[in-house]
C-alpha atoms as a PDB file:
ATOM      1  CA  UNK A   1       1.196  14.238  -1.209  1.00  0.00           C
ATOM      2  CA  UNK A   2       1.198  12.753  -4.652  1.00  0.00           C
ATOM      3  CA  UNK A   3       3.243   9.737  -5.878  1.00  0.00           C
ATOM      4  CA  UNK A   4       3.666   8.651  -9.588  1.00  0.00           C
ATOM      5  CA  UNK A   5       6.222   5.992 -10.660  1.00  0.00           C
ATOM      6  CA  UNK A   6       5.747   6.493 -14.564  1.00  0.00           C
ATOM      7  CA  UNK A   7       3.871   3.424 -14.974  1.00  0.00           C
ATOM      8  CA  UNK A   8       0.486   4.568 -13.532  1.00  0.00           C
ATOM      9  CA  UNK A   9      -2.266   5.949 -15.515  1.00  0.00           C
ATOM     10  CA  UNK A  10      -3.045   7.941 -12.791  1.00  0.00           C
ATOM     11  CA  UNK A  11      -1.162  10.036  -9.773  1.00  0.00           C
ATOM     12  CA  UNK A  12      -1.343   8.278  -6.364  1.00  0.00           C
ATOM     13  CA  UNK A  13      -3.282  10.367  -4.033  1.00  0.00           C
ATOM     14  CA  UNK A  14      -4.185   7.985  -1.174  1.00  0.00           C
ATOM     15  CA  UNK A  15      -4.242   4.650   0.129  1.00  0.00           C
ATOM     16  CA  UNK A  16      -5.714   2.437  -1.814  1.00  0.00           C
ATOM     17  CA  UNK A  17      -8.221  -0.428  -0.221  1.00  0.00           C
ATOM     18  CA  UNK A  18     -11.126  -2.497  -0.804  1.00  0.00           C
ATOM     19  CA  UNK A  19     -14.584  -2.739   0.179  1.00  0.00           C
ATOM     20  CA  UNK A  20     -17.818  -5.107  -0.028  1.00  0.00           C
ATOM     21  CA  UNK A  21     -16.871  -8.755  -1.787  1.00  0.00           C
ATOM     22  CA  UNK A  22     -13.612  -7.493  -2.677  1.00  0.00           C
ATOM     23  CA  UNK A  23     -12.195  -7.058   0.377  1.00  0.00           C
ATOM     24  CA  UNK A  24     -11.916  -4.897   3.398  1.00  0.00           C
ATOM     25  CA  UNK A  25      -8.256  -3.754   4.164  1.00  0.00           C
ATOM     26  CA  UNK A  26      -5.899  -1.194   2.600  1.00  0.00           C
ATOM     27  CA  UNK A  27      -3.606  -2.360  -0.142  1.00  0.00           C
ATOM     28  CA  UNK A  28      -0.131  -1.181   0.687  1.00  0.00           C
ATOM     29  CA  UNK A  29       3.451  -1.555   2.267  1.00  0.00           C
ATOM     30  CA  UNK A  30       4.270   0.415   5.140  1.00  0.00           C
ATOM     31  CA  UNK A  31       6.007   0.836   8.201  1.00  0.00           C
ATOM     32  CA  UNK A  32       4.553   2.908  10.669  1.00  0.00           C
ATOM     33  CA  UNK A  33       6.525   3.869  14.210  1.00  0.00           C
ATOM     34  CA  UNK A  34       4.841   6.217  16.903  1.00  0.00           C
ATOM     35  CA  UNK A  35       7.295   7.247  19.984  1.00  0.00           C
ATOM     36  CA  UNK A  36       7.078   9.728  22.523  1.00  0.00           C
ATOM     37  CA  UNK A  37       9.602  12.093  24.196  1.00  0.00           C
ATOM     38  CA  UNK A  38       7.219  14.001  26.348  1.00  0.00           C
ATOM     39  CA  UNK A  39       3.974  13.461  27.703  1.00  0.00           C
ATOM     40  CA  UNK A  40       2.331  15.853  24.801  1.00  0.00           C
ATOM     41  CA  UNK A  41       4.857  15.676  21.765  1.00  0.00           C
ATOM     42  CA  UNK A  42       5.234  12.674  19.980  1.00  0.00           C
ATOM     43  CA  UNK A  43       6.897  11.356  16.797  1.00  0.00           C
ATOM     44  CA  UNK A  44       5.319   9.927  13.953  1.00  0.00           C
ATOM     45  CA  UNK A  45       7.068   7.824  11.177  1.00  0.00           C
ATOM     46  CA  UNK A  46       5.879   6.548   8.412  1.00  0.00           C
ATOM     47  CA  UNK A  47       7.481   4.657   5.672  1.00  0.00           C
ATOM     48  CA  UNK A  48       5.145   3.866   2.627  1.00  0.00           C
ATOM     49  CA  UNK A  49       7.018   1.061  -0.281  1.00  0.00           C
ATOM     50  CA  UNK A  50       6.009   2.084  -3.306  1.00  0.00           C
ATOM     51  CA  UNK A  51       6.456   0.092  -6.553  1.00  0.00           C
ATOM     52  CA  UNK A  52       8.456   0.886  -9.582  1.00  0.00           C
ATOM     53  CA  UNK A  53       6.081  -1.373 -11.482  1.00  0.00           C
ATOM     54  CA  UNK A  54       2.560  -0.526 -12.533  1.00  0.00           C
ATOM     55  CA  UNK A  55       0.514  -0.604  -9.284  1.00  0.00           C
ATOM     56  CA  UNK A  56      -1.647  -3.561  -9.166  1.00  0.00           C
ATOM     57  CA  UNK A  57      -5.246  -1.881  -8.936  1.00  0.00           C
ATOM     58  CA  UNK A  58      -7.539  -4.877 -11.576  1.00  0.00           C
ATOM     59  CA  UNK A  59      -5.432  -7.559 -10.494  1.00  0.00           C
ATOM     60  CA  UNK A  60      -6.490  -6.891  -6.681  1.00  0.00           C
ATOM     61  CA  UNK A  61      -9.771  -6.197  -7.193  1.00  0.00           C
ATOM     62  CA  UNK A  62     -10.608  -9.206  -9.618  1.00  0.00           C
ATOM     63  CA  UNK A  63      -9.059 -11.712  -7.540  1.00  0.00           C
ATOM     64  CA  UNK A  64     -10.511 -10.429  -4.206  1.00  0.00           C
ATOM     65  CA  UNK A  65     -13.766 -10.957  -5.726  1.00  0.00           C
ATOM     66  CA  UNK A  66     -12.529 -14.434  -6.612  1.00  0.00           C
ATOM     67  CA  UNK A  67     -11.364 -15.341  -2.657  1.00  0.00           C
ATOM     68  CA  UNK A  68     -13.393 -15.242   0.703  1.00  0.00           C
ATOM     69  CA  UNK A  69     -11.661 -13.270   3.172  1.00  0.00           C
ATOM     70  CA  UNK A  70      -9.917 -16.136   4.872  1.00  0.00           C
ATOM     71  CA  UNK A  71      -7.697 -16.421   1.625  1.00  0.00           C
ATOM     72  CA  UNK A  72      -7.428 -12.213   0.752  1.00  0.00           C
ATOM     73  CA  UNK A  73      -5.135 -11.669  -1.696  1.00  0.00           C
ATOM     74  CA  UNK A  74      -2.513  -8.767  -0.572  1.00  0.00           C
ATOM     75  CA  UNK A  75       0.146  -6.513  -2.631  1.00  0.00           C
ATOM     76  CA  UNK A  76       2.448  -8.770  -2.141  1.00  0.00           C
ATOM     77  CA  UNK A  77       1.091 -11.943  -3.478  1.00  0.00           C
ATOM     78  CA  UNK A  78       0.571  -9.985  -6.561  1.00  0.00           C
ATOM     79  CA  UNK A  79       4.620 -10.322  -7.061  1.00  0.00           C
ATOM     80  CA  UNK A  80       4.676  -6.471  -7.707  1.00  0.00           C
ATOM     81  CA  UNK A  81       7.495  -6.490  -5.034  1.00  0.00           C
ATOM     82  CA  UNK A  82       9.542  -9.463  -6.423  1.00  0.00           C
ATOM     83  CA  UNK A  83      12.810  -7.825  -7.692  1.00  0.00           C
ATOM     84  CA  UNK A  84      12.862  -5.560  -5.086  1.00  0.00           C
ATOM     85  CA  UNK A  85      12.344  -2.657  -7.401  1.00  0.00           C
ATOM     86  CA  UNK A  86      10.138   0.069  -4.765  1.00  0.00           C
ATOM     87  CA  UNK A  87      10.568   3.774  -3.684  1.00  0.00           C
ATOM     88  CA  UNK A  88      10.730   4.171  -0.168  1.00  0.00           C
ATOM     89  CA  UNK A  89       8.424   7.651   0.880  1.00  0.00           C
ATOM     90  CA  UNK A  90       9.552   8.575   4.242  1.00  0.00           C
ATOM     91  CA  UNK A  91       7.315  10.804   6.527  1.00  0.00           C
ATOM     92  CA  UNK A  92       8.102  12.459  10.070  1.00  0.00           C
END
């Protein structure tokens, strides 16, 4: 699966996340429900929010670097979510 909103320079292959000084967690918005109706089938849903605006990638890096990891800074603090403007990608 690929996402692009139109604002992207690039497509949006996979999660994106952090590593070393930066941080260590993905960078996302998601919902994520797991049920079961029988002891070997079960039902995964996933609901990924993805924003209409130009996905934050320098601004989350740069000010990771800036914070310890008490203080991370997360896709929504970056105020990429603010006007409510998002696609929702459901998965089953």
């Amino acid at each position: 699966m690929a996402l692009w909103n139109g604002k992207d320079p690039i497509l949006k292959e996979r999660l994106f996340g952090l590593t070393n000084n930066e941080a260590i967690t993905v960078k996302m918005r998601r919902s994520i429900t797991s049920t079961s109706t029988a002891p070997q089938a079960f039902l995964h849903e996933y609901l990924y929010k993805y924003p209409q605006h130009a996905f934050p990638y320098c601004d989350l890096v740069e000010t990771n670097k800036r914070r310890n990891r008490d203080a991370e800074y997360e896709l929504l603090d970056t105020g990429v979510f603010n006007e409510d403007r998002y696609f929702d990608v459901f998965v089953e």
